[in-house]
N, C-alpha and C. Protein backbone atom coordinates (compact mmCIF):
# COMPACT_ATOMS: atom_id res chain seq x y z
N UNK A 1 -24.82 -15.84 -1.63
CA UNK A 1 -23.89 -15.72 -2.74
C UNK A 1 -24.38 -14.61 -3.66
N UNK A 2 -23.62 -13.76 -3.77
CA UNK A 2 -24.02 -12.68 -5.29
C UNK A 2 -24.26 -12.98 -6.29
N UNK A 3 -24.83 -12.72 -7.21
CA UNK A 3 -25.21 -12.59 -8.51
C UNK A 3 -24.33 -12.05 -9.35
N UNK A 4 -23.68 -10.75 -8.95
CA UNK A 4 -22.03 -10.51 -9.55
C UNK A 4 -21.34 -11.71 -10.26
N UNK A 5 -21.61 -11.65 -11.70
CA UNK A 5 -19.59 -12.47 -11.90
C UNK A 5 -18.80 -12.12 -11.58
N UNK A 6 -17.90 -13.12 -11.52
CA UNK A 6 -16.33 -13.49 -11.05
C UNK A 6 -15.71 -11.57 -11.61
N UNK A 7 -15.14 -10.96 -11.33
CA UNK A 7 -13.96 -9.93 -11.40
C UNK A 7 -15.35 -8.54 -11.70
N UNK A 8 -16.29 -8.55 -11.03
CA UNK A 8 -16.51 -7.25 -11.31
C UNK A 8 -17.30 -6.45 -10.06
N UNK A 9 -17.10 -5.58 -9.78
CA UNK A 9 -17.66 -4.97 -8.68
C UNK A 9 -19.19 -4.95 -8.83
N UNK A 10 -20.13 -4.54 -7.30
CA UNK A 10 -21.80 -4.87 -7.27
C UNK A 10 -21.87 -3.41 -7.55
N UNK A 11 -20.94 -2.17 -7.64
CA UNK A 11 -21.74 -0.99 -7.97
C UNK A 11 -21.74 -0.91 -9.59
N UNK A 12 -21.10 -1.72 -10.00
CA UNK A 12 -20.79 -1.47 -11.68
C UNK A 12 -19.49 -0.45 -12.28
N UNK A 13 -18.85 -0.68 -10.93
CA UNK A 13 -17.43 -0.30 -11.51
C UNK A 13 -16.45 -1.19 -11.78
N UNK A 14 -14.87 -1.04 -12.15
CA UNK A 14 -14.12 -1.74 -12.86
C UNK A 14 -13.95 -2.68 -11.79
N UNK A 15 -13.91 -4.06 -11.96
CA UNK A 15 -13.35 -5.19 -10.54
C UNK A 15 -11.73 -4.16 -10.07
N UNK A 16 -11.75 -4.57 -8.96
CA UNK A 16 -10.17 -3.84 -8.29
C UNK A 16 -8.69 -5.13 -8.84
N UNK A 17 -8.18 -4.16 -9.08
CA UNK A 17 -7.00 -5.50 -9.90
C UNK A 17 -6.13 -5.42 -8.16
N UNK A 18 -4.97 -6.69 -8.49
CA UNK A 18 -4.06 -7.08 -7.95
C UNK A 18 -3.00 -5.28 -7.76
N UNK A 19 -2.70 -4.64 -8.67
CA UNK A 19 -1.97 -3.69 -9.02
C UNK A 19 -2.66 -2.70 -7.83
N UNK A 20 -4.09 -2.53 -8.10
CA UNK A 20 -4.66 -1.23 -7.82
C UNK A 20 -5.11 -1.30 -5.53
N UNK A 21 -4.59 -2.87 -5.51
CA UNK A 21 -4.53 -3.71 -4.09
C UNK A 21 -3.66 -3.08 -3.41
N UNK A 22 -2.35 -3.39 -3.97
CA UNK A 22 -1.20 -3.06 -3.38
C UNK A 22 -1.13 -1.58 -3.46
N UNK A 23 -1.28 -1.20 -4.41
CA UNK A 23 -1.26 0.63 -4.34
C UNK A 23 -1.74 0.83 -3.14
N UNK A 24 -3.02 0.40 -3.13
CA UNK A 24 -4.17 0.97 -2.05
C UNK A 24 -3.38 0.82 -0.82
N UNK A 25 -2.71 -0.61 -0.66
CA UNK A 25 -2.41 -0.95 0.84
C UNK A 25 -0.94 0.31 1.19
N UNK A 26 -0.19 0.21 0.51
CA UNK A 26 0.76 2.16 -0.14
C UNK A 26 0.39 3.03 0.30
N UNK A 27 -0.73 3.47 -0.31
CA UNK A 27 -1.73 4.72 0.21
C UNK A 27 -1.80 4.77 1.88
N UNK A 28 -2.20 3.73 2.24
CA UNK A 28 -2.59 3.53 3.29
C UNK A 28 -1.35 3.82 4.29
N UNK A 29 -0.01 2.63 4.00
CA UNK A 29 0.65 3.28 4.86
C UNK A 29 1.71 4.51 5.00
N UNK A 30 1.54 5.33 3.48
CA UNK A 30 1.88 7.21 3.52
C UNK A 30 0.99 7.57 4.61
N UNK A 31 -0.26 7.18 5.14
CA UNK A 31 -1.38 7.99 5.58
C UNK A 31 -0.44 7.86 6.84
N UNK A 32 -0.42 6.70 7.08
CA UNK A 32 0.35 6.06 8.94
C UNK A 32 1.75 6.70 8.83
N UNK A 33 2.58 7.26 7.70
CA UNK A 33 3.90 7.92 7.97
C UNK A 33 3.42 9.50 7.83
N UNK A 34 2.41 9.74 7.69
CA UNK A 34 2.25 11.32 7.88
C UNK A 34 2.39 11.92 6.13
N UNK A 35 2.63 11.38 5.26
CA UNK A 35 3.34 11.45 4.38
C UNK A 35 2.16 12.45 3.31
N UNK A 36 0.81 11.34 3.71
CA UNK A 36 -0.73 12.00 2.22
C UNK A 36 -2.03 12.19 3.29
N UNK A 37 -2.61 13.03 3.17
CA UNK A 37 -4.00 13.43 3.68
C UNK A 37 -4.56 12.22 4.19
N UNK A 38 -5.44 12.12 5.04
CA UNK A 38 -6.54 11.45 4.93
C UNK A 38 -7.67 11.30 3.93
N UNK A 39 -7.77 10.60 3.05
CA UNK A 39 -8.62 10.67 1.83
C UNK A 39 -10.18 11.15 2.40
N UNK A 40 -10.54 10.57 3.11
CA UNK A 40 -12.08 11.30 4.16
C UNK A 40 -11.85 12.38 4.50
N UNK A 41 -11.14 12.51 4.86
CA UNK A 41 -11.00 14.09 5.84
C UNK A 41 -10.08 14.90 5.34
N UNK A 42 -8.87 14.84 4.44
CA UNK A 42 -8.30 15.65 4.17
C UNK A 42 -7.44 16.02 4.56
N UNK A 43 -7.00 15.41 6.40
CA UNK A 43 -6.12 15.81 7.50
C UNK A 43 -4.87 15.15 7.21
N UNK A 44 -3.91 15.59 7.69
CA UNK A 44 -2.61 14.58 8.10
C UNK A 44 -2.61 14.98 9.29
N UNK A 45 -2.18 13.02 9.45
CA UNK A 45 -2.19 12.85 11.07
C UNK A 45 -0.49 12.83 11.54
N UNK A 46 -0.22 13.04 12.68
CA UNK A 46 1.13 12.89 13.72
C UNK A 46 1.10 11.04 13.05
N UNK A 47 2.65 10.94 12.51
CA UNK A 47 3.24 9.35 11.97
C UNK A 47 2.66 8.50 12.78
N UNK A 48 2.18 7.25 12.60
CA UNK A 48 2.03 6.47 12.88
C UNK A 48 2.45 5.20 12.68
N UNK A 49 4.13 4.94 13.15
CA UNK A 49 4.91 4.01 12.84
C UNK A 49 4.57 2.50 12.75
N UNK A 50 3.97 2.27 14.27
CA UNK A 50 3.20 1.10 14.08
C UNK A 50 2.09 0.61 13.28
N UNK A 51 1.52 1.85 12.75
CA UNK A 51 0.25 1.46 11.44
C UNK A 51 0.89 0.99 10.62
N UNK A 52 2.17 1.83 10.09
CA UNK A 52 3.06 1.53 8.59
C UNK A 52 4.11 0.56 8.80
N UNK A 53 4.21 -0.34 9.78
CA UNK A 53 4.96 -1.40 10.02
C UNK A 53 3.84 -2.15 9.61
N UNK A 54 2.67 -2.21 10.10
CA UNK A 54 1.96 -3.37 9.85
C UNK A 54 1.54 -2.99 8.72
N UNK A 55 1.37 -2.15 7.69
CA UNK A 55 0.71 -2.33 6.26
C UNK A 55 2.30 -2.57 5.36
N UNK A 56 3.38 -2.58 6.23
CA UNK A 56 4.97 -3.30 5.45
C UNK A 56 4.67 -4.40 5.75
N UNK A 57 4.27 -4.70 6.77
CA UNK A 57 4.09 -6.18 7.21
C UNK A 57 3.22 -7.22 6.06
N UNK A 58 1.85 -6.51 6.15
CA UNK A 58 1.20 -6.81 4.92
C UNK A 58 1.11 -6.99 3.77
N UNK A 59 1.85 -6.51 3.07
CA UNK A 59 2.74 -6.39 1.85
C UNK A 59 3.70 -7.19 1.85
N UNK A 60 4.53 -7.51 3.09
CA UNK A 60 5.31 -8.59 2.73
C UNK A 60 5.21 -9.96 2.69
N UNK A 61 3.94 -10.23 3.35
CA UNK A 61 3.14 -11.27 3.74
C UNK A 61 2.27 -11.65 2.35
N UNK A 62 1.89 -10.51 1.69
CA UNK A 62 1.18 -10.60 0.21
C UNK A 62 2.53 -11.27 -1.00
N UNK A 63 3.16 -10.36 -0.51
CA UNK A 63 4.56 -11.24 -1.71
C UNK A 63 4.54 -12.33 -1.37
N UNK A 64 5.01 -12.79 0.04
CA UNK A 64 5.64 -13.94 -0.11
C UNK A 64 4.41 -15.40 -0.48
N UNK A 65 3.07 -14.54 -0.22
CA UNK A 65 2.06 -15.86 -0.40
C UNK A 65 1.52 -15.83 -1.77
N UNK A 66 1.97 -14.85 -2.81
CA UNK A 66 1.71 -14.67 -4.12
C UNK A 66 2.89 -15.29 -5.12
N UNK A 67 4.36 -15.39 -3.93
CA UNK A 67 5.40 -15.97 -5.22
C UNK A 67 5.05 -16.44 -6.25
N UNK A 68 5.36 -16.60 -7.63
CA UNK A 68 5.21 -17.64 -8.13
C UNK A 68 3.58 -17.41 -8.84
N UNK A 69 2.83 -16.61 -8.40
CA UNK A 69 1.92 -16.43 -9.19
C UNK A 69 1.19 -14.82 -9.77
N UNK A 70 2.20 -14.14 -10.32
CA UNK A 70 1.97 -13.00 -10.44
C UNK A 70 2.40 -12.65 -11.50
N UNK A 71 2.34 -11.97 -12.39
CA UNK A 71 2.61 -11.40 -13.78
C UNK A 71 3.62 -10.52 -13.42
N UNK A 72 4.66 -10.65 -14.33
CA UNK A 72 5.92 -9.33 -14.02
C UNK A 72 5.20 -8.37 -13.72
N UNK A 73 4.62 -7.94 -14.37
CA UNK A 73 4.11 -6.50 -13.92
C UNK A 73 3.93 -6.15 -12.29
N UNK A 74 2.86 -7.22 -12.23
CA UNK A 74 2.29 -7.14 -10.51
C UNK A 74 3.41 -7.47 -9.22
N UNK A 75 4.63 -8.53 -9.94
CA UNK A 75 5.72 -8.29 -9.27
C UNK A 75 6.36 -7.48 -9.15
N UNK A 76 6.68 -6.75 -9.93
CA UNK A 76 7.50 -5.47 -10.09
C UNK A 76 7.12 -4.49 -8.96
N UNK A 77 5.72 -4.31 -9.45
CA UNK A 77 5.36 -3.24 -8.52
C UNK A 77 5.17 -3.63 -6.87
N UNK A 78 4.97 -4.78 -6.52
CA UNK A 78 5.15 -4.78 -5.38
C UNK A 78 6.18 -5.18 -4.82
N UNK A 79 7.29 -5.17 -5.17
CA UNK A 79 8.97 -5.02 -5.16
C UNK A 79 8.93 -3.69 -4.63
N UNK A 80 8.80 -2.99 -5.45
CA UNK A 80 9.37 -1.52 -5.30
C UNK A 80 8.42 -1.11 -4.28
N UNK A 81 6.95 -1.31 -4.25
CA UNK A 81 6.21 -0.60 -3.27
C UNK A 81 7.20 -1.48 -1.66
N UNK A 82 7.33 -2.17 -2.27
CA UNK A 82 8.14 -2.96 -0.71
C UNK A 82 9.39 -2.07 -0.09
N UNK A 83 10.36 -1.79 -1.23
CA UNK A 83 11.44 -1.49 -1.23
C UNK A 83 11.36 0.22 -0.78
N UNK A 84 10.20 0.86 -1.52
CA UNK A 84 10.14 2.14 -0.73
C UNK A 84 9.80 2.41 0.40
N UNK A 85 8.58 1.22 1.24
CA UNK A 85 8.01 1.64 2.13
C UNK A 85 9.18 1.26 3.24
N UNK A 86 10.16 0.19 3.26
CA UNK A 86 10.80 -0.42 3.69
C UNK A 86 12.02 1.20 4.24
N UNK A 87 12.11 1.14 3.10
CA UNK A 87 12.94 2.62 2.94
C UNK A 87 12.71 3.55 3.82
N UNK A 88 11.45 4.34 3.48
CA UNK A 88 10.81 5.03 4.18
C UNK A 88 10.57 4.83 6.02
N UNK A 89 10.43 3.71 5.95
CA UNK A 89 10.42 3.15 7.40
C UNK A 89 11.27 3.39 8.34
N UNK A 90 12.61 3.22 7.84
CA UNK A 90 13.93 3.19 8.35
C UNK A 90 14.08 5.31 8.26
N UNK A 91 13.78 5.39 7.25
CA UNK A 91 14.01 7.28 7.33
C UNK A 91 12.89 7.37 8.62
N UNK A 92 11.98 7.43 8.87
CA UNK A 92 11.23 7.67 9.21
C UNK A 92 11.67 7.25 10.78
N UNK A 93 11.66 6.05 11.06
CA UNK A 93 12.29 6.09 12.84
C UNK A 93 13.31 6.17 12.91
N UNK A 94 13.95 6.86 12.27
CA UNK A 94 15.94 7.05 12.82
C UNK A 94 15.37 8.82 13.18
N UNK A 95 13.68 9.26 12.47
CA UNK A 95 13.49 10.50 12.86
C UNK A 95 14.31 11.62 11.40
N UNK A 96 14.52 11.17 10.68
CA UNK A 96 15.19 12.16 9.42
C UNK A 96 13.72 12.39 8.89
N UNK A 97 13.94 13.61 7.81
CA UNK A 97 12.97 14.60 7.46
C UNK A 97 12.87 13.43 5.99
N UNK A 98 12.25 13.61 5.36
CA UNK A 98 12.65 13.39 3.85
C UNK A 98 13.19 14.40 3.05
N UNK A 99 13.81 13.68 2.07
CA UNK A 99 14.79 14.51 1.42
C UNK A 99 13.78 14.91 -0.10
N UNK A 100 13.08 13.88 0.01
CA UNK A 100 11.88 14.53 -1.60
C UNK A 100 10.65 14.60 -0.89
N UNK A 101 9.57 15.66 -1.00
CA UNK A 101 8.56 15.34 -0.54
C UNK A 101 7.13 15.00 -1.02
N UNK A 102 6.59 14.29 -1.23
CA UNK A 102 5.19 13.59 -2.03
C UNK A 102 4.71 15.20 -2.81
């Protein structure tokens, strides 16, 4: 067991919130639609549909087991991160370009 209290990281940075979760899991699947660099490397890779199905997947699996216990805020945003990636998904295997680009 750590020595860490409850909400704060072992390097002595800020604990990771609920907000800064879902972003991350976001990040992650722009990386699998080709969309943002690789944060390590810098590269963009050829889409990876099935990565960004399963980090939609994940996200939707996070809503539905968070109902009910989330602060508007943290709902909000993972509404919309839902609603874009969802979005994006559908642009993305029908094969259309995007119409705005990151």
């Amino acid at each position: 067991m750590s020595d860490q209290p409850l909400g704060s990281a072992p390097t002595g940075q800020p604990a990771l919130t609920f907000t800064a979760f879902v972003l991350s899991l976001a990040s992650t699947a722009a990386i699998h639609f080709g969309d943002l660099p690789d944060p390590a490397t810098g590269q963009r890779f050829e889409p990876n549909l099935e990565g960004a199905a399963q980090m939609i997947e994940i996200l939707a699996l996070l809503d539905q087991k968070t109902r009910g216990n989330l602060t508007a805020e943290e709902r909000q945003i993972l509404e919309q991160v839902l609603y874009e990636l969802r979005l994006r998904f559908v642009e993305a295997a029908s094969g259309g370009k995007r119409i705005i680009e990151p």
